[in-house]
PDB file of N, CA and C in Angstrom:
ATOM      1  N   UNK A   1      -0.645  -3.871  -8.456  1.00  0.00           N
ATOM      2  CA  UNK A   1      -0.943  -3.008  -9.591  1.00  0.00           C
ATOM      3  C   UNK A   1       0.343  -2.605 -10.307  1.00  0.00           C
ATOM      4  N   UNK A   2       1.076  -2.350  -9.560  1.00  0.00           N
ATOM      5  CA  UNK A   2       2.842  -2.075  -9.906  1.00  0.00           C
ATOM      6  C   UNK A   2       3.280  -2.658 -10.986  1.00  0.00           C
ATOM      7  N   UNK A   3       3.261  -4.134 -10.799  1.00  0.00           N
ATOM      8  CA  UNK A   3       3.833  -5.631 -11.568  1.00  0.00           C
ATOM      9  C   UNK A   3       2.514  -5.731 -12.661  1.00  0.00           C
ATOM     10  N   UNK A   4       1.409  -5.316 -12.767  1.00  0.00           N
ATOM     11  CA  UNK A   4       0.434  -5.860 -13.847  1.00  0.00           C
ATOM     12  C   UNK A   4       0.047  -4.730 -14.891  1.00  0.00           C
ATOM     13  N   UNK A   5       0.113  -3.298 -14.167  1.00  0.00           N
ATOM     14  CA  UNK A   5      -0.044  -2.314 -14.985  1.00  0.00           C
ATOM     15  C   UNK A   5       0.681  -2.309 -16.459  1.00  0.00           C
ATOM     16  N   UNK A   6       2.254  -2.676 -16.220  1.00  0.00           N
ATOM     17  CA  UNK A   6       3.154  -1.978 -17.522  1.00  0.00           C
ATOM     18  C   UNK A   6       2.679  -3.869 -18.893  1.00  0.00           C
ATOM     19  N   UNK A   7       1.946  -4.541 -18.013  1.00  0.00           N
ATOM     20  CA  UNK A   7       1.682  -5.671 -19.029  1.00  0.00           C
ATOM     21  C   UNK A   7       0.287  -4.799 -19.992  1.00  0.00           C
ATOM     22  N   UNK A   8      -0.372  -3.745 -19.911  1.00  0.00           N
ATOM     23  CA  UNK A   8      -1.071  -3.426 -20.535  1.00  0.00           C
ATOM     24  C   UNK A   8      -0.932  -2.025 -20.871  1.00  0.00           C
ATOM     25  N   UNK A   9       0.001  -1.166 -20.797  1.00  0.00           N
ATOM     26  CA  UNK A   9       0.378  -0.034 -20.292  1.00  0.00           C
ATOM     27  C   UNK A   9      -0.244   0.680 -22.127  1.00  0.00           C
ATOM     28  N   UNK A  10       0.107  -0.165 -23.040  1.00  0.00           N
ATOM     29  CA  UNK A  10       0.193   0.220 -24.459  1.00  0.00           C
ATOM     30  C   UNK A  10      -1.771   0.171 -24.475  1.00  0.00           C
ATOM     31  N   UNK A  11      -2.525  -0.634 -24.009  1.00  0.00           N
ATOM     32  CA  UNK A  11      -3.695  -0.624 -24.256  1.00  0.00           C
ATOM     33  C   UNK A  11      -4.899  -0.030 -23.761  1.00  0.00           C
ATOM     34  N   UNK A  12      -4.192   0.452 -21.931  1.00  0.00           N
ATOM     35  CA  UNK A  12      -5.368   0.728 -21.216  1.00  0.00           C
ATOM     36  C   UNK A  12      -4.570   1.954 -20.701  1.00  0.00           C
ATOM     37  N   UNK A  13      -5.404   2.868 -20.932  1.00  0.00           N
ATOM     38  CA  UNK A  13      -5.282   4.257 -20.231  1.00  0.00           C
ATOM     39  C   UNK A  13      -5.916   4.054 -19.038  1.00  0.00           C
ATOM     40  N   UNK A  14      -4.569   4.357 -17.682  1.00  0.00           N
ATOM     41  CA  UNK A  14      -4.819   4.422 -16.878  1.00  0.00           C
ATOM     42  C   UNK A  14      -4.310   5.787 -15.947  1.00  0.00           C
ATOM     43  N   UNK A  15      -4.971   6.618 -14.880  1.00  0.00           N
ATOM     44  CA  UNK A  15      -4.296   7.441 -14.302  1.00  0.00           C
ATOM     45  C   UNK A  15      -4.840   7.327 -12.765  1.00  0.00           C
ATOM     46  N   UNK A  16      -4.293   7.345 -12.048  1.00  0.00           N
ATOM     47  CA  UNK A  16      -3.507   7.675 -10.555  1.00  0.00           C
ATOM     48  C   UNK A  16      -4.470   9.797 -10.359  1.00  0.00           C
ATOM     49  N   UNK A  17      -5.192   9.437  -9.756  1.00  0.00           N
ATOM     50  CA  UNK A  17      -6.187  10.682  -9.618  1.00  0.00           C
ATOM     51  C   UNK A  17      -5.828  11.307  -8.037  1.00  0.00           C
ATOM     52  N   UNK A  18      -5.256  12.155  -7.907  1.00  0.00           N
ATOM     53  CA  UNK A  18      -5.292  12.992  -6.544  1.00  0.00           C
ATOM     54  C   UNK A  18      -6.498  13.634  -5.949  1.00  0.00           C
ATOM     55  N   UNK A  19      -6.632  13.320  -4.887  1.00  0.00           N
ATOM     56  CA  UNK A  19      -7.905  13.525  -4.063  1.00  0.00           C
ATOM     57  C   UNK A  19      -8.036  15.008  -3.362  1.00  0.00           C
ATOM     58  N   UNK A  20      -7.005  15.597  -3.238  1.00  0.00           N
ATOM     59  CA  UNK A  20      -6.558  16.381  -1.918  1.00  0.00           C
ATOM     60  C   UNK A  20      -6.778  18.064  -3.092  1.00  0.00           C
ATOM     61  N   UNK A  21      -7.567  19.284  -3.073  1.00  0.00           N
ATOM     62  CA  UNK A  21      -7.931  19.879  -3.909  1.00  0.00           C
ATOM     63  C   UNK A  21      -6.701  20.706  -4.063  1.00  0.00           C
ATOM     64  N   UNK A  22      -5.870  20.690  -3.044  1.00  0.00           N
ATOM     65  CA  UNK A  22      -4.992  21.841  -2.157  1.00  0.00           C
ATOM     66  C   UNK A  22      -3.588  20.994  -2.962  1.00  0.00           C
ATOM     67  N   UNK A  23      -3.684  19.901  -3.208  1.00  0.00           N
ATOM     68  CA  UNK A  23      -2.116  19.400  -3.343  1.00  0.00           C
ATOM     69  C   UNK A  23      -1.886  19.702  -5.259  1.00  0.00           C
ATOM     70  N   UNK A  24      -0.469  19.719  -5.394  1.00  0.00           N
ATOM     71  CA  UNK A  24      -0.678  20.061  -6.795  1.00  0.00           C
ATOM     72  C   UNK A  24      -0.029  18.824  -7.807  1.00  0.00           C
ATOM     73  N   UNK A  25      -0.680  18.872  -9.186  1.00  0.00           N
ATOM     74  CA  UNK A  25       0.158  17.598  -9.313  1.00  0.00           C
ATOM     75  C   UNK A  25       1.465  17.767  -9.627  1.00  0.00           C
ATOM     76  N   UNK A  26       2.230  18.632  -9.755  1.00  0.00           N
ATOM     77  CA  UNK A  26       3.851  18.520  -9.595  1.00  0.00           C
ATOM     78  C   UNK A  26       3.885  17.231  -8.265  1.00  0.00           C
ATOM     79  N   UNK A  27       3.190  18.148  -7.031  1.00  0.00           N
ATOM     80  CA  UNK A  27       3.741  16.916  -5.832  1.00  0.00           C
ATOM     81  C   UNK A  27       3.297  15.379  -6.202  1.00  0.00           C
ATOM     82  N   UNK A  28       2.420  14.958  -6.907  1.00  0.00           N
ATOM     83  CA  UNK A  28       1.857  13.849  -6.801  1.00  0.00           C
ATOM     84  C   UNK A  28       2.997  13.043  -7.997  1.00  0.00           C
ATOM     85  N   UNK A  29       3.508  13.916  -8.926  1.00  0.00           N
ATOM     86  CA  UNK A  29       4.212  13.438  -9.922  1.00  0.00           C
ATOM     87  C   UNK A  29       5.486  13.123  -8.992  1.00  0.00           C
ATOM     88  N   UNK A  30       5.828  13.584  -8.113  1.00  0.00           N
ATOM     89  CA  UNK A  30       7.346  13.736  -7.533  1.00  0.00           C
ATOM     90  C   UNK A  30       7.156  12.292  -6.652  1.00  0.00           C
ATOM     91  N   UNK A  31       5.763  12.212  -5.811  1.00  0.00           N
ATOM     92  CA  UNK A  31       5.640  10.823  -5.556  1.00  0.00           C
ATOM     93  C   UNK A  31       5.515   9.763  -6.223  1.00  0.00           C
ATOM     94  N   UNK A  32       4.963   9.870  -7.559  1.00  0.00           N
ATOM     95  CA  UNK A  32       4.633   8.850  -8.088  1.00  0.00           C
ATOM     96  C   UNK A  32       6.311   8.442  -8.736  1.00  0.00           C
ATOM     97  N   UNK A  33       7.116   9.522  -9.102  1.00  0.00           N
ATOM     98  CA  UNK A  33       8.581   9.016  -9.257  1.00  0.00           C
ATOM     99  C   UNK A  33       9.340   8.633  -8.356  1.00  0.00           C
ATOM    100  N   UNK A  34       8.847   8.862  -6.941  1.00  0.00           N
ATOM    101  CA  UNK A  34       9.611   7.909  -5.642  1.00  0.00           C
ATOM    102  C   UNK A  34       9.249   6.938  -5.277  1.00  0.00           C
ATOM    103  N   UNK A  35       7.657   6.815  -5.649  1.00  0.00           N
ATOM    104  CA  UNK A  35       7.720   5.111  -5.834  1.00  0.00           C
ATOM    105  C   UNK A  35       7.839   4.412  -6.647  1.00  0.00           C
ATOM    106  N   UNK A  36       8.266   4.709  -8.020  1.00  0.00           N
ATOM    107  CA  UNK A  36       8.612   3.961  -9.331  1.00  0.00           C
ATOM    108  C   UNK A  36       7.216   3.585 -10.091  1.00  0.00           C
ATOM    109  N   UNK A  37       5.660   4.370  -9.572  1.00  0.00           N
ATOM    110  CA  UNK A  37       4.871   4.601 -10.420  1.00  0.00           C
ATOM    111  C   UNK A  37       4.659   4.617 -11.750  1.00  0.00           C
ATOM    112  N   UNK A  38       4.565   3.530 -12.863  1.00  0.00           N
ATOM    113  CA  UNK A  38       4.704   3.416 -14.165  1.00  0.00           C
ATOM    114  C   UNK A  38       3.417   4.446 -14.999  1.00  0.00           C
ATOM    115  N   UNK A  39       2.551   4.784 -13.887  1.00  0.00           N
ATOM    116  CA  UNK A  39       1.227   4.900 -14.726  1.00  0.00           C
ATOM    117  C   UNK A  39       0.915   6.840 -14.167  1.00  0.00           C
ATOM    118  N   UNK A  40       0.807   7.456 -15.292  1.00  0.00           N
ATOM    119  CA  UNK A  40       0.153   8.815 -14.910  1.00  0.00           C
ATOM    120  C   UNK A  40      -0.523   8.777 -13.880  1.00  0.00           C
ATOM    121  N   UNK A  41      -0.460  10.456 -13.384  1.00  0.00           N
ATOM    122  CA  UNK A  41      -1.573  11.117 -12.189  1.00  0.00           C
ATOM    123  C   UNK A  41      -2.426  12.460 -12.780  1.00  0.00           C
ATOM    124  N   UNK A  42      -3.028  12.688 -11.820  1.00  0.00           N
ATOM    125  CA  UNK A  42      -3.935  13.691 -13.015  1.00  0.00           C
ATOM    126  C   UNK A  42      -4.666  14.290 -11.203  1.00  0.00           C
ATOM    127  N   UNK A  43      -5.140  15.620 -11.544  1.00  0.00           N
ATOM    128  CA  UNK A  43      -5.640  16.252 -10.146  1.00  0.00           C
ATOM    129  C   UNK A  43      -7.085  16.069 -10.290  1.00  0.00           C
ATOM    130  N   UNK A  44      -7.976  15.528  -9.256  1.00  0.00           N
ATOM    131  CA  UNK A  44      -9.439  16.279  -9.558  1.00  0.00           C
ATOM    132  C   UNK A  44     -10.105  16.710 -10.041  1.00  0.00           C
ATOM    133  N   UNK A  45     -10.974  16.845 -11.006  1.00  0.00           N
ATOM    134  CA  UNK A  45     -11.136  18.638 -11.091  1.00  0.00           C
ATOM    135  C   UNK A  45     -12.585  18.539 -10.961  1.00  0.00           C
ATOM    136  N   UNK A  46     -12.994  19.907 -10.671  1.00  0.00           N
ATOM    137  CA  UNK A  46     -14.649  20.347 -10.233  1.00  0.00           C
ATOM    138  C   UNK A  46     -15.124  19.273  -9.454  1.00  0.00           C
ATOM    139  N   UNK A  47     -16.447  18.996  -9.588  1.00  0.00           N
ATOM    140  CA  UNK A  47     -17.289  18.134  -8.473  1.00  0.00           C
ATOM    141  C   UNK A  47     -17.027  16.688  -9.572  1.00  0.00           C
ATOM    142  N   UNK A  48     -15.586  16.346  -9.473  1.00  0.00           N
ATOM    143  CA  UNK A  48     -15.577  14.916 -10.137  1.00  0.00           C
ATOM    144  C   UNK A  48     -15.632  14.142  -8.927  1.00  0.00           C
ATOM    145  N   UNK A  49     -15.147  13.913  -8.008  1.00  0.00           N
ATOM    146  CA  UNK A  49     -14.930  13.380  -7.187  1.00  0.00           C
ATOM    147  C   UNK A  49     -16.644  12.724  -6.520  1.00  0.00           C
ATOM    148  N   UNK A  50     -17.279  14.133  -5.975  1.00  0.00           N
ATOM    149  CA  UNK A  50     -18.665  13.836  -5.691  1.00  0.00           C
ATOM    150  C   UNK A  50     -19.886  13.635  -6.830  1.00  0.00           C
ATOM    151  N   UNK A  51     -19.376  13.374  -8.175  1.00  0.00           N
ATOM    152  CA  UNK A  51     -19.911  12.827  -9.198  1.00  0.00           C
ATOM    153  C   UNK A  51     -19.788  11.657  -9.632  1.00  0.00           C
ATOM    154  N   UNK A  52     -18.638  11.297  -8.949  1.00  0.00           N
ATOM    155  CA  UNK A  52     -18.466   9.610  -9.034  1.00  0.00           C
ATOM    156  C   UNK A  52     -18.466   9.089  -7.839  1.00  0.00           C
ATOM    157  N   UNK A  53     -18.991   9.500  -7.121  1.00  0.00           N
ATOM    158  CA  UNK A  53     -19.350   9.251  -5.745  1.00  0.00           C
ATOM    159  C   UNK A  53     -18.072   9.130  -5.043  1.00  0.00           C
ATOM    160  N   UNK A  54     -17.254   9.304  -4.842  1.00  0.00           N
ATOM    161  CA  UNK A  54     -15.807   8.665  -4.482  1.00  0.00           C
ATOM    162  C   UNK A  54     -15.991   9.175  -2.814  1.00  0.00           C
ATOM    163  N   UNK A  55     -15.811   8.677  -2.361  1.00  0.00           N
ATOM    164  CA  UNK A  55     -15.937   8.765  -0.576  1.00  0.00           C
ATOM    165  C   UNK A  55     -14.511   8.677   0.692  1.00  0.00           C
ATOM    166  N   UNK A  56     -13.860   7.634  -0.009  1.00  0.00           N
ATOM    167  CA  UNK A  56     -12.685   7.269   0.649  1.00  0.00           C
ATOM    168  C   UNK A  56     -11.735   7.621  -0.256  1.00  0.00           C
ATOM    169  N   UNK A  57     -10.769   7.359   0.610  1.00  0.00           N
ATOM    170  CA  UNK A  57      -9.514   6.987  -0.476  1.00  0.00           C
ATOM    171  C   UNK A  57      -8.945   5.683  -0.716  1.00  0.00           C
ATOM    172  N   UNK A  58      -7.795   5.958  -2.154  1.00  0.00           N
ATOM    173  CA  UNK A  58      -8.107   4.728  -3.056  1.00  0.00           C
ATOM    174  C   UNK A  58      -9.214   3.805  -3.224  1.00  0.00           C
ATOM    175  N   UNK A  59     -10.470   4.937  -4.061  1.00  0.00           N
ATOM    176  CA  UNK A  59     -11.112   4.384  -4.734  1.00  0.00           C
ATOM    177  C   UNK A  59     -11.116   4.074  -5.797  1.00  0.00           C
ATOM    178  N   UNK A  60     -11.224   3.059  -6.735  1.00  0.00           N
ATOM    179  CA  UNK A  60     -10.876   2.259  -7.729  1.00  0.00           C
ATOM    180  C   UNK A  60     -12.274   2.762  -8.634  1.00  0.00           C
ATOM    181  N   UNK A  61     -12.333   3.323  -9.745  1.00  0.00           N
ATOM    182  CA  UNK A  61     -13.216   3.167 -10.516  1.00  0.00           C
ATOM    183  C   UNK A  61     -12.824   2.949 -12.310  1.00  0.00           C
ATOM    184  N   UNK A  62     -12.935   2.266 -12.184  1.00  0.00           N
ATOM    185  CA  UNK A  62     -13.110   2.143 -14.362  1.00  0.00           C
ATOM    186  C   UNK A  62     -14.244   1.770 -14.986  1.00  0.00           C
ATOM    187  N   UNK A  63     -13.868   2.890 -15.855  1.00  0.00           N
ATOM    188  CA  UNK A  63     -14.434   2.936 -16.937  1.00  0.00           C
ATOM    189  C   UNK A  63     -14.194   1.947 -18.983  1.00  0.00           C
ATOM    190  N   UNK A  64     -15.561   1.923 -19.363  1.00  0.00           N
ATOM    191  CA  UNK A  64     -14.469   1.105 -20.608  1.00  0.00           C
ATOM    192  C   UNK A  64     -14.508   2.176 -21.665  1.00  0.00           C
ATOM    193  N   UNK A  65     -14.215   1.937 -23.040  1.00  0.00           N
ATOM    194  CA  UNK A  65     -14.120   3.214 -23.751  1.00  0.00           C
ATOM    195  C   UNK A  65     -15.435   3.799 -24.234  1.00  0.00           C
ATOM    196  N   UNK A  66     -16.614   2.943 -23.878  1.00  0.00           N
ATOM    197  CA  UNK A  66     -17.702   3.997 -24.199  1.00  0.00           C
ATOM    198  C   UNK A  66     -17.920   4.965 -23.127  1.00  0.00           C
ATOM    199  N   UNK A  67     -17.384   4.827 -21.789  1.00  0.00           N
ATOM    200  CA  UNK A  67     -17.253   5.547 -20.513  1.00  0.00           C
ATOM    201  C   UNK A  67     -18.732   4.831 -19.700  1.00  0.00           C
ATOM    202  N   UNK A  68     -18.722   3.692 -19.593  1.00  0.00           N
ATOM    203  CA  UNK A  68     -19.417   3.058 -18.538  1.00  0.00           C
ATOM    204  C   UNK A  68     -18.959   2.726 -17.674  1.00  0.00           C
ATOM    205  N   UNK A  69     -19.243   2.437 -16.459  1.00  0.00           N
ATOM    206  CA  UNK A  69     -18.265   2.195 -15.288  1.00  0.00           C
ATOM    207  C   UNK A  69     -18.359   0.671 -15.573  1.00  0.00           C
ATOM    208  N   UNK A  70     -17.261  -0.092 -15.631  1.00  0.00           N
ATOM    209  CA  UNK A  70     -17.280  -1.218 -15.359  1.00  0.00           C
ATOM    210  C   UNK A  70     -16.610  -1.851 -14.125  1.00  0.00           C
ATOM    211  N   UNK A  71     -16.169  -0.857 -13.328  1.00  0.00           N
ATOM    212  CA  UNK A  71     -15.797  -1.994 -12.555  1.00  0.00           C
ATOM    213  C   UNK A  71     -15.519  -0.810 -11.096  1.00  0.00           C
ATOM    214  N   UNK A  72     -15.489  -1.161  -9.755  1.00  0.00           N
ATOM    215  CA  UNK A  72     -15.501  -0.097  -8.829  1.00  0.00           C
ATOM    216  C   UNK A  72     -15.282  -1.101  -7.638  1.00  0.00           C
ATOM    217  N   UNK A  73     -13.924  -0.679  -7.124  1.00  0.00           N
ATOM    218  CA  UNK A  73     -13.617  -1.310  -5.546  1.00  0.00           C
ATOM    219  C   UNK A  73     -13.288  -0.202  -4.367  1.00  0.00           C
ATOM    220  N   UNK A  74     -13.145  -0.715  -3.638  1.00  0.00           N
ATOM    221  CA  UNK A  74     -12.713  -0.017  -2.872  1.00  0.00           C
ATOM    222  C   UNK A  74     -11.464   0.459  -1.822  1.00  0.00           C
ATOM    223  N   UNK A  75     -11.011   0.822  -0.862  1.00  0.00           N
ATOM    224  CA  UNK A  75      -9.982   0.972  -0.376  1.00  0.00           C
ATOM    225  C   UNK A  75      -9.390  -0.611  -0.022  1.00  0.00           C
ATOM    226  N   UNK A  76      -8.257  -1.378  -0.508  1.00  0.00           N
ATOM    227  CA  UNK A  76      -7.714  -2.609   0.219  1.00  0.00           C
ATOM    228  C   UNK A  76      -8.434  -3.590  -1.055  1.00  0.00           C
ATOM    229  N   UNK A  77      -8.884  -3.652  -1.804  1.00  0.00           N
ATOM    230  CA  UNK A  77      -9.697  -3.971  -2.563  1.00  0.00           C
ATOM    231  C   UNK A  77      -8.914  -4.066  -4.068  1.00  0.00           C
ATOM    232  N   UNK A  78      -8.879  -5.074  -4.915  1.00  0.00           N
ATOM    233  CA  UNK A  78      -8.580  -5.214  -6.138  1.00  0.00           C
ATOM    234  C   UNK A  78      -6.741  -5.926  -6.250  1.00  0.00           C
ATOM    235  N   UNK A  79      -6.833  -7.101  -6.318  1.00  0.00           N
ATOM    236  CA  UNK A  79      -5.547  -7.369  -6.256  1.00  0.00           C
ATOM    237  C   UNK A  79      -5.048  -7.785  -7.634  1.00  0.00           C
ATOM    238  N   UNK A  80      -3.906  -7.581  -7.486  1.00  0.00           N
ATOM    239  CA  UNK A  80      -3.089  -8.455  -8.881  1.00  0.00           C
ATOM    240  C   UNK A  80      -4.357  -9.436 -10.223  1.00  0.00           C
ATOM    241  N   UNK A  81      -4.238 -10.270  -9.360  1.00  0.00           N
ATOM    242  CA  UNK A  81      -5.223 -11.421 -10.295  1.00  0.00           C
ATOM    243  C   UNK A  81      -6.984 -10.620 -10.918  1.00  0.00           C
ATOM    244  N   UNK A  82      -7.605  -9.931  -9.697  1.00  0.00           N
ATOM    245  CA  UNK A  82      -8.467  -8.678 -10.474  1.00  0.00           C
ATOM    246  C   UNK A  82      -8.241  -8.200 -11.505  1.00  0.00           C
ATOM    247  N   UNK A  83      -7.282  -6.932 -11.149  1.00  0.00           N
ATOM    248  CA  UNK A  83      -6.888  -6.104 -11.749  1.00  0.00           C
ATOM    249  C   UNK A  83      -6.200  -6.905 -13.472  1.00  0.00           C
ATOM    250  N   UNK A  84      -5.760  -7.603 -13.006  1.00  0.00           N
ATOM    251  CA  UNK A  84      -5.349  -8.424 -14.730  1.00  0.00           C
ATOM    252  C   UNK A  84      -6.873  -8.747 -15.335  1.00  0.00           C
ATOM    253  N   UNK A  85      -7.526  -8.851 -14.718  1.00  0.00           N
ATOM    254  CA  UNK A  85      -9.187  -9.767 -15.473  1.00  0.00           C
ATOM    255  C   UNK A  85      -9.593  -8.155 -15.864  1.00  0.00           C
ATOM    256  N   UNK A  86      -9.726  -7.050 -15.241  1.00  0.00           N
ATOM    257  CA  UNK A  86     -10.239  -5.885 -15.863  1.00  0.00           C
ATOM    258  C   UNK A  86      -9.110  -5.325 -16.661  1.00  0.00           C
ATOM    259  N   UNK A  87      -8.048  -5.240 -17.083  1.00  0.00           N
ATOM    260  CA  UNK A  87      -7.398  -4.455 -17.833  1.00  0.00           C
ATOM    261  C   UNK A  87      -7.450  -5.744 -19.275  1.00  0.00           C
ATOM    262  N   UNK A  88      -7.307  -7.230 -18.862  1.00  0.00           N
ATOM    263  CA  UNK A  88      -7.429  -7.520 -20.022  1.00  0.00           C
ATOM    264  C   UNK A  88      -9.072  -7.820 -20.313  1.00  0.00           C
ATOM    265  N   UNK A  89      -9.897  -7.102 -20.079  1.00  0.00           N
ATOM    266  CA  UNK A  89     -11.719  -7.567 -20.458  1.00  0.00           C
ATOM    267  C   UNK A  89     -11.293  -5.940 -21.251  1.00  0.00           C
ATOM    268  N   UNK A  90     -11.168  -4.740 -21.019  1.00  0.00           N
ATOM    269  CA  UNK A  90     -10.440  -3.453 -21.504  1.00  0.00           C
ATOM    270  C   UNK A  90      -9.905  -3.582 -22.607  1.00  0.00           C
ATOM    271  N   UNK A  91      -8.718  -4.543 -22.815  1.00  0.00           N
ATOM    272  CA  UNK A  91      -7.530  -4.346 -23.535  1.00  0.00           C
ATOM    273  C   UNK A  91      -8.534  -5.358 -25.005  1.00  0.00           C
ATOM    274  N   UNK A  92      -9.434  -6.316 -24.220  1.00  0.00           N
ATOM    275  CA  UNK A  92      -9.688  -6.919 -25.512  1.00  0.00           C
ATOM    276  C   UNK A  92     -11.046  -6.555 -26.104  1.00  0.00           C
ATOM    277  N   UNK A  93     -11.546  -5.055 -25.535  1.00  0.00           N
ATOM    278  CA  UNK A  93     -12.640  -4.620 -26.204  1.00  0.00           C
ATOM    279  C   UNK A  93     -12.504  -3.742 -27.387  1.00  0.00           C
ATOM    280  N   UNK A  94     -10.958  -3.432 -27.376  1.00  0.00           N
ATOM    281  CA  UNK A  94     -10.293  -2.229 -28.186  1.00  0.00           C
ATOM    282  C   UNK A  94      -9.893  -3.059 -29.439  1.00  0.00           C
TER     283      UNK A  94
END
Protein backbone atom coordinates (compact mmCIF):
# COMPACT_ATOMS: atom_id res chain seq x y z
CA UNK A 1 0.00 0.00 0.00
CA UNK A 2 3.12 2.20 0.85
CA UNK A 3 4.60 1.99 -2.91
CA UNK A 4 0.93 2.28 -4.70
CA UNK A 5 -0.84 4.81 -2.56
CA UNK A 6 1.30 8.15 -3.54
CA UNK A 7 0.60 6.80 -7.51
CA UNK A 8 -2.98 8.05 -6.81
CA UNK A 9 -2.56 10.19 -3.83
CA UNK A 10 -3.94 13.42 -6.10
CA UNK A 11 -7.21 11.31 -6.95
CA UNK A 12 -8.30 9.06 -4.20
CA UNK A 13 -8.97 10.18 -0.78
CA UNK A 14 -7.68 7.90 1.37
CA UNK A 15 -7.37 7.72 5.36
CA UNK A 16 -5.69 5.30 7.82
CA UNK A 17 -8.76 5.12 10.58
CA UNK A 18 -7.77 4.34 14.32
CA UNK A 19 -9.64 1.71 16.01
CA UNK A 20 -8.64 2.10 19.68
CA UNK A 21 -11.45 4.90 21.21
CA UNK A 22 -8.84 5.73 24.04
CA UNK A 23 -5.82 6.48 21.60
CA UNK A 24 -5.63 10.00 20.21
CA UNK A 25 -4.84 10.96 16.80
CA UNK A 26 -1.79 13.09 17.66
CA UNK A 27 -0.41 9.35 18.59
CA UNK A 28 -1.52 7.76 15.41
CA UNK A 29 -0.09 10.83 13.41
CA UNK A 30 3.35 10.39 15.30
CA UNK A 31 3.16 6.70 14.00
CA UNK A 32 2.12 7.21 10.84
CA UNK A 33 5.38 9.72 10.59
CA UNK A 34 7.63 6.79 11.91
CA UNK A 35 6.64 4.75 9.40
CA UNK A 36 6.84 7.15 6.48
CA UNK A 37 2.92 6.86 6.07
CA UNK A 38 2.09 9.02 2.89
CA UNK A 39 -1.68 8.87 3.49
CA UNK A 40 -3.84 10.63 6.44
CA UNK A 41 -5.35 9.09 9.77
CA UNK A 42 -8.48 10.14 11.16
CA UNK A 43 -10.00 8.64 14.79
CA UNK A 44 -13.34 6.73 14.87
CA UNK A 45 -16.00 8.46 15.73
CA UNK A 46 -19.48 7.33 17.34
CA UNK A 47 -20.79 3.82 16.40
CA UNK A 48 -18.74 4.07 12.96
CA UNK A 49 -16.90 1.28 13.52
CA UNK A 50 -20.06 -1.07 14.48
CA UNK A 51 -21.86 0.58 11.50
CA UNK A 52 -19.57 -0.66 9.13
CA UNK A 53 -19.38 -3.69 10.71
CA UNK A 54 -15.61 -3.57 11.26
CA UNK A 55 -14.70 -6.54 13.63
CA UNK A 56 -10.95 -6.99 13.40
CA UNK A 57 -8.26 -5.05 12.76
CA UNK A 58 -7.02 -3.72 9.53
CA UNK A 59 -10.14 -3.79 8.03
CA UNK A 60 -10.13 -2.53 4.57
CA UNK A 61 -13.30 -0.85 3.48
CA UNK A 62 -13.95 1.58 0.39
CA UNK A 63 -16.10 3.43 -0.59
CA UNK A 64 -16.60 5.26 -4.24
CA UNK A 65 -17.75 8.88 -4.37
CA UNK A 66 -21.38 8.23 -4.28
CA UNK A 67 -20.41 6.42 -0.82
CA UNK A 68 -21.15 2.78 -1.82
CA UNK A 69 -18.95 0.31 -0.51
CA UNK A 70 -17.09 -1.04 -3.22
CA UNK A 71 -14.74 -2.99 -2.07
CA UNK A 72 -14.00 -4.72 1.67
CA UNK A 73 -11.02 -7.12 2.78
CA UNK A 74 -9.84 -8.12 5.47
CA UNK A 75 -6.93 -8.44 7.95
CA UNK A 76 -3.66 -9.88 5.59
CA UNK A 77 -5.85 -9.24 2.71
CA UNK A 78 -5.44 -6.74 -0.32
CA UNK A 79 -2.06 -6.60 -1.89
CA UNK A 80 -0.21 -4.21 -4.12
CA UNK A 81 -1.70 -5.52 -7.50
CA UNK A 82 -5.52 -5.21 -5.65
CA UNK A 83 -5.16 -2.29 -4.22
CA UNK A 84 -3.89 -0.63 -7.72
CA UNK A 85 -7.23 -2.26 -9.53
CA UNK A 86 -9.42 -0.35 -6.73
CA UNK A 87 -7.76 3.00 -6.52
CA UNK A 88 -7.50 3.05 -10.28
CA UNK A 89 -11.54 1.69 -10.90
CA UNK A 90 -11.84 5.13 -8.12
CA UNK A 91 -9.46 7.33 -9.81
CA UNK A 92 -11.24 6.66 -13.21
CA UNK A 93 -14.80 7.23 -12.00
CA UNK A 94 -13.87 10.90 -11.07
Amino acid sequence: MKNVYPEYADQVAFYAVGTDPNEAVERLEGYRQQQGYPWPVAVAQGAMLRDLNVLVQSTKVVFDSRGVQVYRAGFGQGGPDEWRKVFEDLASES
